[in-house]
Protein backbone atom coordinates (compact mmCIF):
# COMPACT_ATOMS: atom_id res chain seq x y z
CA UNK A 1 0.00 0.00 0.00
CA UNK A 2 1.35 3.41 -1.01
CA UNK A 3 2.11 6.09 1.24
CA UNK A 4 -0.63 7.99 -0.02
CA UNK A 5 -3.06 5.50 0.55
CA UNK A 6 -2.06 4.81 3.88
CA UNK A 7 -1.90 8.95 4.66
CA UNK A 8 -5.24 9.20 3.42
CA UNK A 9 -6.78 6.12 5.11
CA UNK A 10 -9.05 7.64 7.68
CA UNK A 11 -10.61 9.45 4.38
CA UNK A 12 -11.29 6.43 2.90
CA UNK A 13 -13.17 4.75 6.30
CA UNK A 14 -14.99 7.53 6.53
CA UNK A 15 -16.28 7.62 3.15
CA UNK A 16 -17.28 3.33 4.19
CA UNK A 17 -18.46 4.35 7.54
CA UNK A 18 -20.86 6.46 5.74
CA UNK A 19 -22.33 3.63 3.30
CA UNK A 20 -23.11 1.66 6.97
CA UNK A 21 -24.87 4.64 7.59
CA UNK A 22 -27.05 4.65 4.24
CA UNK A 23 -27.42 0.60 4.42
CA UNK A 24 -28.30 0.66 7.61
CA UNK A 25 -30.91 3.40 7.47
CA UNK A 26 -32.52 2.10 4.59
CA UNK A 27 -33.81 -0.90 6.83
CA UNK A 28 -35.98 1.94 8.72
CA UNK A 29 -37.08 3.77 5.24
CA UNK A 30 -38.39 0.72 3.73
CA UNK A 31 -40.41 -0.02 5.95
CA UNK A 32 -41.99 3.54 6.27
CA UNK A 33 -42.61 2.93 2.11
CA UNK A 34 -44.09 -0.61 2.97
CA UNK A 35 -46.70 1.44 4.59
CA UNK A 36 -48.29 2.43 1.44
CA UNK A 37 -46.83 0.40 -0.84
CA UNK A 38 -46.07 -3.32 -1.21
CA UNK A 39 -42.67 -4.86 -0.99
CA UNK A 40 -42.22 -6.29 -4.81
CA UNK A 41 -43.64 -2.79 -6.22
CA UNK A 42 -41.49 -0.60 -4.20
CA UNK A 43 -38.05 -3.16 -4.98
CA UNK A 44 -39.07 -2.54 -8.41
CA UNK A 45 -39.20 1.43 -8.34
CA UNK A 46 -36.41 1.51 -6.16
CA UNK A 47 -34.37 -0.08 -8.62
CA UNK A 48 -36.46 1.49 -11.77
CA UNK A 49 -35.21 4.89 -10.27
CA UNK A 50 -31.87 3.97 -9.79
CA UNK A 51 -31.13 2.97 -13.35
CA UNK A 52 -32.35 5.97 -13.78
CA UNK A 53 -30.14 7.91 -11.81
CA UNK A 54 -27.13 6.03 -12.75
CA UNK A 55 -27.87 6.18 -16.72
CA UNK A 56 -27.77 9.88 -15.89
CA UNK A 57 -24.37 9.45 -13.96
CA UNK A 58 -22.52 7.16 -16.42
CA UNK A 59 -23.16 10.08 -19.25
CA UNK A 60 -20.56 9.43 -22.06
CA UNK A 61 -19.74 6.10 -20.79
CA UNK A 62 -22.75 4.48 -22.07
CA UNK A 63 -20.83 4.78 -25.36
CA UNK A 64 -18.47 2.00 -24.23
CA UNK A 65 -21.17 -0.50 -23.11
CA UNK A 66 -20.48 -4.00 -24.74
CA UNK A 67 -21.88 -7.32 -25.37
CA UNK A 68 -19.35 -8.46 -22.39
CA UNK A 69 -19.99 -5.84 -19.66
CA UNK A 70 -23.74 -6.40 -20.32
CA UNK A 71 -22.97 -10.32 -19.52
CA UNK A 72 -21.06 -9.74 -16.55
CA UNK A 73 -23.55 -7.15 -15.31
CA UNK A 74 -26.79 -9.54 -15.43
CA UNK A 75 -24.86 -12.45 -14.09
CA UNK A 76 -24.13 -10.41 -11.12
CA UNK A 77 -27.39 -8.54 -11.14
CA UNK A 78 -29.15 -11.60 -10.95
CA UNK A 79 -27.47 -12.45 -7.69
CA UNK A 80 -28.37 -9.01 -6.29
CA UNK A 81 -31.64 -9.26 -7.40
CA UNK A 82 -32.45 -12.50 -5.08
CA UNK A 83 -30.62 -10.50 -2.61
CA UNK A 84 -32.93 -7.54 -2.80
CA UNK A 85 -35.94 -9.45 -3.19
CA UNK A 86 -35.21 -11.70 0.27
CA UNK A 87 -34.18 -8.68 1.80
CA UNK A 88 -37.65 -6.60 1.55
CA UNK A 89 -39.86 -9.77 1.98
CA UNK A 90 -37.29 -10.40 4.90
CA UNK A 91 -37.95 -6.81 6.05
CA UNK A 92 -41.67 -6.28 5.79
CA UNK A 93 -42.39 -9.68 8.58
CA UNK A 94 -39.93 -8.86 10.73
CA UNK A 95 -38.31 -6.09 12.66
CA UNK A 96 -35.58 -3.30 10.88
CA UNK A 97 -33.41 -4.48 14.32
CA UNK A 98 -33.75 -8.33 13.53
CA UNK A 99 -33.44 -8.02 9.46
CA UNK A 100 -30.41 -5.41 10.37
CA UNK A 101 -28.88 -8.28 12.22
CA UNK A 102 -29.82 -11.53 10.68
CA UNK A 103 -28.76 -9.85 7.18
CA UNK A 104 -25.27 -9.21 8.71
CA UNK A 105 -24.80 -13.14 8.78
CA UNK A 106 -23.48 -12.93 4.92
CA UNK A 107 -19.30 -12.30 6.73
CA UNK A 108 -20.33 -16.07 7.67
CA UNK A 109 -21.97 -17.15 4.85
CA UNK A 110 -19.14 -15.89 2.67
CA UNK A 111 -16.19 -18.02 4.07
CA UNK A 112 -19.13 -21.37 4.34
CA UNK A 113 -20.26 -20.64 0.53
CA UNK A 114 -16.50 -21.11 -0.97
CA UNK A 115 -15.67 -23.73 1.21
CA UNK A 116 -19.20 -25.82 -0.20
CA UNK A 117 -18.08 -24.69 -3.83
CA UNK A 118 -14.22 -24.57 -4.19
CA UNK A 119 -12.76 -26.03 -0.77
CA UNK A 120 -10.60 -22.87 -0.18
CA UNK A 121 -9.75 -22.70 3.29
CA UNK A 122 -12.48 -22.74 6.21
CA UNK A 123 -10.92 -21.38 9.47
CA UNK A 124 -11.35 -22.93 12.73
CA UNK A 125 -12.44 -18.99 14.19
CA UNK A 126 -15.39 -18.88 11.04
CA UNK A 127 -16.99 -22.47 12.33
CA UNK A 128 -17.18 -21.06 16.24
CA UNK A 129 -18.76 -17.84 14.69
CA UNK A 130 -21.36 -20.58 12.90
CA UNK A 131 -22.02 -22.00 16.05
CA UNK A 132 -22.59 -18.45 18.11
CA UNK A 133 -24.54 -17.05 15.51
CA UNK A 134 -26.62 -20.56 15.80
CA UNK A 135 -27.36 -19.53 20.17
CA UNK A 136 -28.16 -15.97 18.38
CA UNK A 137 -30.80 -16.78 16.05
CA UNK A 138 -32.51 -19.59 19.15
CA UNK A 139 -32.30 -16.33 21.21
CA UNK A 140 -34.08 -14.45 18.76
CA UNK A 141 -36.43 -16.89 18.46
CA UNK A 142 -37.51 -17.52 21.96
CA UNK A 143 -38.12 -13.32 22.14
CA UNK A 144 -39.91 -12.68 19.51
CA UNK A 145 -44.15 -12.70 19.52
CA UNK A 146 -43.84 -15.41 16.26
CA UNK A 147 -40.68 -16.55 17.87
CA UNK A 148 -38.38 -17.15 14.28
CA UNK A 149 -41.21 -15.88 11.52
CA UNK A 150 -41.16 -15.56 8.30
CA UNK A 151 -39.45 -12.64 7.75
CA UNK A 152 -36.99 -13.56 9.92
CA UNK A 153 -36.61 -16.66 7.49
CA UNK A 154 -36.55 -14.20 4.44
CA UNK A 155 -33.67 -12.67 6.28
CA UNK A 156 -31.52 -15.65 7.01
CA UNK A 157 -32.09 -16.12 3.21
CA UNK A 158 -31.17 -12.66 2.23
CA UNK A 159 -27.94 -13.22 4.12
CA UNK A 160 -26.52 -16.24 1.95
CA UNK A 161 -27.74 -14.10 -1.24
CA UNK A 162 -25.61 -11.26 -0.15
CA UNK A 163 -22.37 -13.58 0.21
CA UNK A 164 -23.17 -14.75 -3.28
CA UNK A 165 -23.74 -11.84 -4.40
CA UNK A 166 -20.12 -10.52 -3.29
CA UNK A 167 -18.55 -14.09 -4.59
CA UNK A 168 -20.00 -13.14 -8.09
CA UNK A 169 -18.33 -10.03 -7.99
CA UNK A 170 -14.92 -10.99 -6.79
CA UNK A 171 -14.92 -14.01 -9.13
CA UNK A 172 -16.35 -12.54 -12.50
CA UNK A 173 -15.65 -8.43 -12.39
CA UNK A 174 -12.17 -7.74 -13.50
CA UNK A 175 -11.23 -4.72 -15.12
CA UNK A 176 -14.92 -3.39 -16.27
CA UNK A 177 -15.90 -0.25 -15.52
CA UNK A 178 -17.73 -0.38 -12.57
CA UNK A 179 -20.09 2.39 -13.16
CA UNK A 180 -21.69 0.80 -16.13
CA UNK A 181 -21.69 -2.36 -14.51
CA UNK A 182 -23.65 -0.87 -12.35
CA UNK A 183 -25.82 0.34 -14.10
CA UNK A 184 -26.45 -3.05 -15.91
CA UNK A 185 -27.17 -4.37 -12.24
CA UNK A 186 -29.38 -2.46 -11.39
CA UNK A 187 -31.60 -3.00 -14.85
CA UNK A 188 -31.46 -6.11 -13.69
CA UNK A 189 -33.08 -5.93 -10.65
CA UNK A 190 -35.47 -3.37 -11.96
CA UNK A 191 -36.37 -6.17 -14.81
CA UNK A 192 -36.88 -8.93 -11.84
CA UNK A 193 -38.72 -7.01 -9.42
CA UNK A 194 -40.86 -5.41 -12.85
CA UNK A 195 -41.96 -9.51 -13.53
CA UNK A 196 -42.33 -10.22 -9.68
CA UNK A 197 -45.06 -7.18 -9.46
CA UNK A 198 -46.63 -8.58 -12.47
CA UNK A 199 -46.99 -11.96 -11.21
CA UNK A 200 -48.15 -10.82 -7.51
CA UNK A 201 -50.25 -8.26 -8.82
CA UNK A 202 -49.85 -5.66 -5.70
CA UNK A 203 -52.86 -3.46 -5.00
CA UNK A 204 -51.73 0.30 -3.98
CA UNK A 205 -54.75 2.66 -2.79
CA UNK A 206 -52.28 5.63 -3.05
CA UNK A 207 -48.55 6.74 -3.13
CA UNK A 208 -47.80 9.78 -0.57
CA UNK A 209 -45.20 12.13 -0.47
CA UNK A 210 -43.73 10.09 2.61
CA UNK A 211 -43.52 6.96 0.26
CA UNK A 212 -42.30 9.07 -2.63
CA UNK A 213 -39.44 10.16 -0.33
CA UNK A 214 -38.62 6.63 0.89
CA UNK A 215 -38.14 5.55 -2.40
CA UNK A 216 -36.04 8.91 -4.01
CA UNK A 217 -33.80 7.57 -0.56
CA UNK A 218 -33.63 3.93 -1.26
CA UNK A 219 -32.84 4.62 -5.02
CA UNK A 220 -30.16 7.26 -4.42
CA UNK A 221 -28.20 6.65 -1.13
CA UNK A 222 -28.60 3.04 -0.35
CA UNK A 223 -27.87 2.20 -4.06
CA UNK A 224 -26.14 4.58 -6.53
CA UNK A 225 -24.35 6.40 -3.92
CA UNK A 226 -23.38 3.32 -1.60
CA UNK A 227 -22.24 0.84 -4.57
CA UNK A 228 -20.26 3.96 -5.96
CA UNK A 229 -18.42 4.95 -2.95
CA UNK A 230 -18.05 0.51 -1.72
CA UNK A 231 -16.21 0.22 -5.41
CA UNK A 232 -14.35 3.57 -5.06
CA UNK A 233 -13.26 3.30 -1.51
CA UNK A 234 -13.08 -0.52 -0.50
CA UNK A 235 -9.67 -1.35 -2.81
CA UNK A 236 -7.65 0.95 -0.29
CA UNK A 237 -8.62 -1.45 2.67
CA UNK A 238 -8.03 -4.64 3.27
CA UNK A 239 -11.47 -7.18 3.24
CA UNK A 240 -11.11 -8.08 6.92
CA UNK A 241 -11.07 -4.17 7.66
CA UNK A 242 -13.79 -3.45 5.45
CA UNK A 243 -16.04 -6.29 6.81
CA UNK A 244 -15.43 -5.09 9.99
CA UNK A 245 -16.92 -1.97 9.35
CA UNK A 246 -19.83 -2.92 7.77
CA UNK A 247 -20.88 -4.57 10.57
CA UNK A 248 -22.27 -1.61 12.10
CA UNK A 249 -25.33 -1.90 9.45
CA UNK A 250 -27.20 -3.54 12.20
CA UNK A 251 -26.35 -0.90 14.23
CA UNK A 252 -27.71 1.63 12.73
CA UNK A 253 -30.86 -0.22 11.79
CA UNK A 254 -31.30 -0.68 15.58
CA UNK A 255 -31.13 2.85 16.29
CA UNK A 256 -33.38 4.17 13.32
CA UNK A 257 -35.83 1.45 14.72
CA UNK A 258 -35.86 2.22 18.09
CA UNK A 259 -35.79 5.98 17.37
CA UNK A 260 -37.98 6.43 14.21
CA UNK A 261 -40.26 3.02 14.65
CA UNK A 262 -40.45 2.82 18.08
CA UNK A 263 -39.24 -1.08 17.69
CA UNK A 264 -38.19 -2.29 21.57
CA UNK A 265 -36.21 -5.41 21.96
CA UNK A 266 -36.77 -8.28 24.60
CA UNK A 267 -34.28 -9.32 27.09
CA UNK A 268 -33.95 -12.92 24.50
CA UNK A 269 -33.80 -10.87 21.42
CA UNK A 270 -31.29 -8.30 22.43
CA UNK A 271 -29.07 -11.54 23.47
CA UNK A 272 -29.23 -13.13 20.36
CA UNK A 273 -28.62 -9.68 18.23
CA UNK A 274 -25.38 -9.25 20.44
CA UNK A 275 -24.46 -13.21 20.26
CA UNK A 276 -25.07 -12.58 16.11
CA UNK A 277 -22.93 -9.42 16.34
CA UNK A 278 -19.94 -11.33 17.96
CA UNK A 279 -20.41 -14.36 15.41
CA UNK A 280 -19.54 -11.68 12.80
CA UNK A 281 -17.45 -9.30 14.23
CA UNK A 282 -15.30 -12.01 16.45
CA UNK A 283 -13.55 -13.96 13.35
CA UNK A 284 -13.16 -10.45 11.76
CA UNK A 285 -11.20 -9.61 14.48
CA UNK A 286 -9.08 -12.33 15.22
CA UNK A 287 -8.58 -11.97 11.39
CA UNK A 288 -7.73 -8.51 11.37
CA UNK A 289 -4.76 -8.89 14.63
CA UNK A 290 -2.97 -11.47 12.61
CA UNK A 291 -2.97 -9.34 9.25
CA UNK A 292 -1.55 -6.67 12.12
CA UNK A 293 1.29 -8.97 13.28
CA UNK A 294 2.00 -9.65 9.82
CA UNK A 295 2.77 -6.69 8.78
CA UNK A 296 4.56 -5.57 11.77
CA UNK A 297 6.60 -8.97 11.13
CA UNK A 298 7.50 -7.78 7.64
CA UNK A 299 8.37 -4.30 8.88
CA UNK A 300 10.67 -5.47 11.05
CA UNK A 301 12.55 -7.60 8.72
CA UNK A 302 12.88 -4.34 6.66
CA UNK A 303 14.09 -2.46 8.92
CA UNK A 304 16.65 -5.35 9.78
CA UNK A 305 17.90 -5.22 6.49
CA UNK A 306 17.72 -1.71 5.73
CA UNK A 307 20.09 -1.73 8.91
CA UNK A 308 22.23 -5.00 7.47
CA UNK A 309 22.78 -2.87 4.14
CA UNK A 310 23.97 0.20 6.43
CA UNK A 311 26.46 -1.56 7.95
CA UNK A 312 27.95 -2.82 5.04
């Protein structure tokens, strides 16, 4: 990493810091839109806007979209349209707090998911997470009113689309540009959640200005904004740093529910949010202190032979 980077590195985790912000907030928003307007229809203006607003942003580089970007793009799409589409059913039976945190299981699902696929490494610290996050979701269970409902299921669910998601990105994006491909992604979601509403057949009395606004949100901050700054910003960190701080999404969808919902958690669920929390955050950790002593190895051997060389 260049000295640049690493001068400017509290820049770029603020700029990530703020995406947890957006993602987390838009756990609270959608479900002020759900209000008026069904799940399917408002994951397909969401996304409907957001093409939208990113056709706008790409410009000139529309120009340069090809037969292989477009390929790429829906591949991937498709992955984050299953995500999207578990994550408001997940959303709309279930509390922002409890979708915030059962969501935040994909730093799990991840490490599980390429293991099942390619057999690349599965850490001893990743299976105790497994097992913690397992006492988290019985705690949530025994404290909610459905104990584990639906939308707690649609959650879970979202979670392993998420890690897939992020697998089909690291394993098929190379050197593409990354605003087109996101636009392409998001067409893609706007297609699938455009055929979902037409199979469901929603019926919407009336859109408000309230609803209006929690889409314009969802579409811009959670979407273009977030995805632009993640692909911008994330290269300058390493993974384990940035999925470290992502898991404050749940955080923040805790708070907006507590403050803007009124959601209250019981003694059970707060136990297993906290037990899910550690699942994630604890191999992240241990993950992140060896990358430390790594590098503090290598610097030392630098320094030894910067020293060595000296001498001579």
């Amino acid at each position: 990493m260049s000295s640049s980077v690493t001068t400017h590195r509290p820049k770029y985790v603020l700029w990530l810091l703020l995406t947890t912000l957006f993602w987390g907030g838009s756990f609270v928003v959608n479900k002020i839109g759900f209000r008026e307007l069904p799940p399917v229809l408002f994951l397909f203006l969401r996304f409907t806007l957001a093409t939208l607003i990113m056709g706008l942003v790409c410009g000139r580089r529309l120009g340069r979209l090809d037969r292989r970007t477009i390929r790429k793009g829906v591949l991937v799409g498709l992955a984050l349209a299953a995500a999207n589409l578990t994550f408001v059913l997940g959303v709309s039976g279930t509390s922002a707090t409890r979708a915030g945190f059962l969501n935040n299981l994909f730093v799990l699902n991840v490490p599980l998911i390429s293991y099942a696929l390619w057999r690349e490494r599965l850490e001893r610290v990743t299976l105790v997470g497994v097992v913690v996050a397992s006492a988290g979701l019985w705690f949530m269970a025994q404290g909610g009113v459905e104990g584990f409902n639906r939308g707690d299921l649609f959650s879970t669910v979202c979670s392993l689309f998420i890690a897939l998601h992020i697998i089909t990105v690291s394993r098929l994006l190379g050197d593409e540009d990354i605003f087109l491909l996101s636009l392409v992604q998001f067409a893609t979601v706007a297609v699938v959640g455009g055929v979902a509403t037409a199979l469901v057949h929603p019926v919407v009395a009336t859109i408000g200005p309230v609803s209006w606004w929690a889409l314009l949100y969802c579409a811009l901050f959670p979407t273009v904004l977030c995805f632009t700054l993640q692909n911008r910003y994330q290269r300058f960190t390493t993974p384990t740093q940035a999925g470290l701080i992502y898991t404050l999404d749940p955080v923040w969808s805790m708070l907006g529910g507590m403050l803007l919902l009124g959601e209250r958690l019981t003694g059970p669920e707060l136990s297993g949010c906290i037990l899910i929390l550690a699942a994630v955050a604890g191999p992240l950790l241990a993950r992140l202190l060896r990358e430390r002593r790594g590098v503090n190895y290598y610097l030392v051997l630098e320094r030894d032979a910067k020293l060595s060389n000296k001498s001579k």
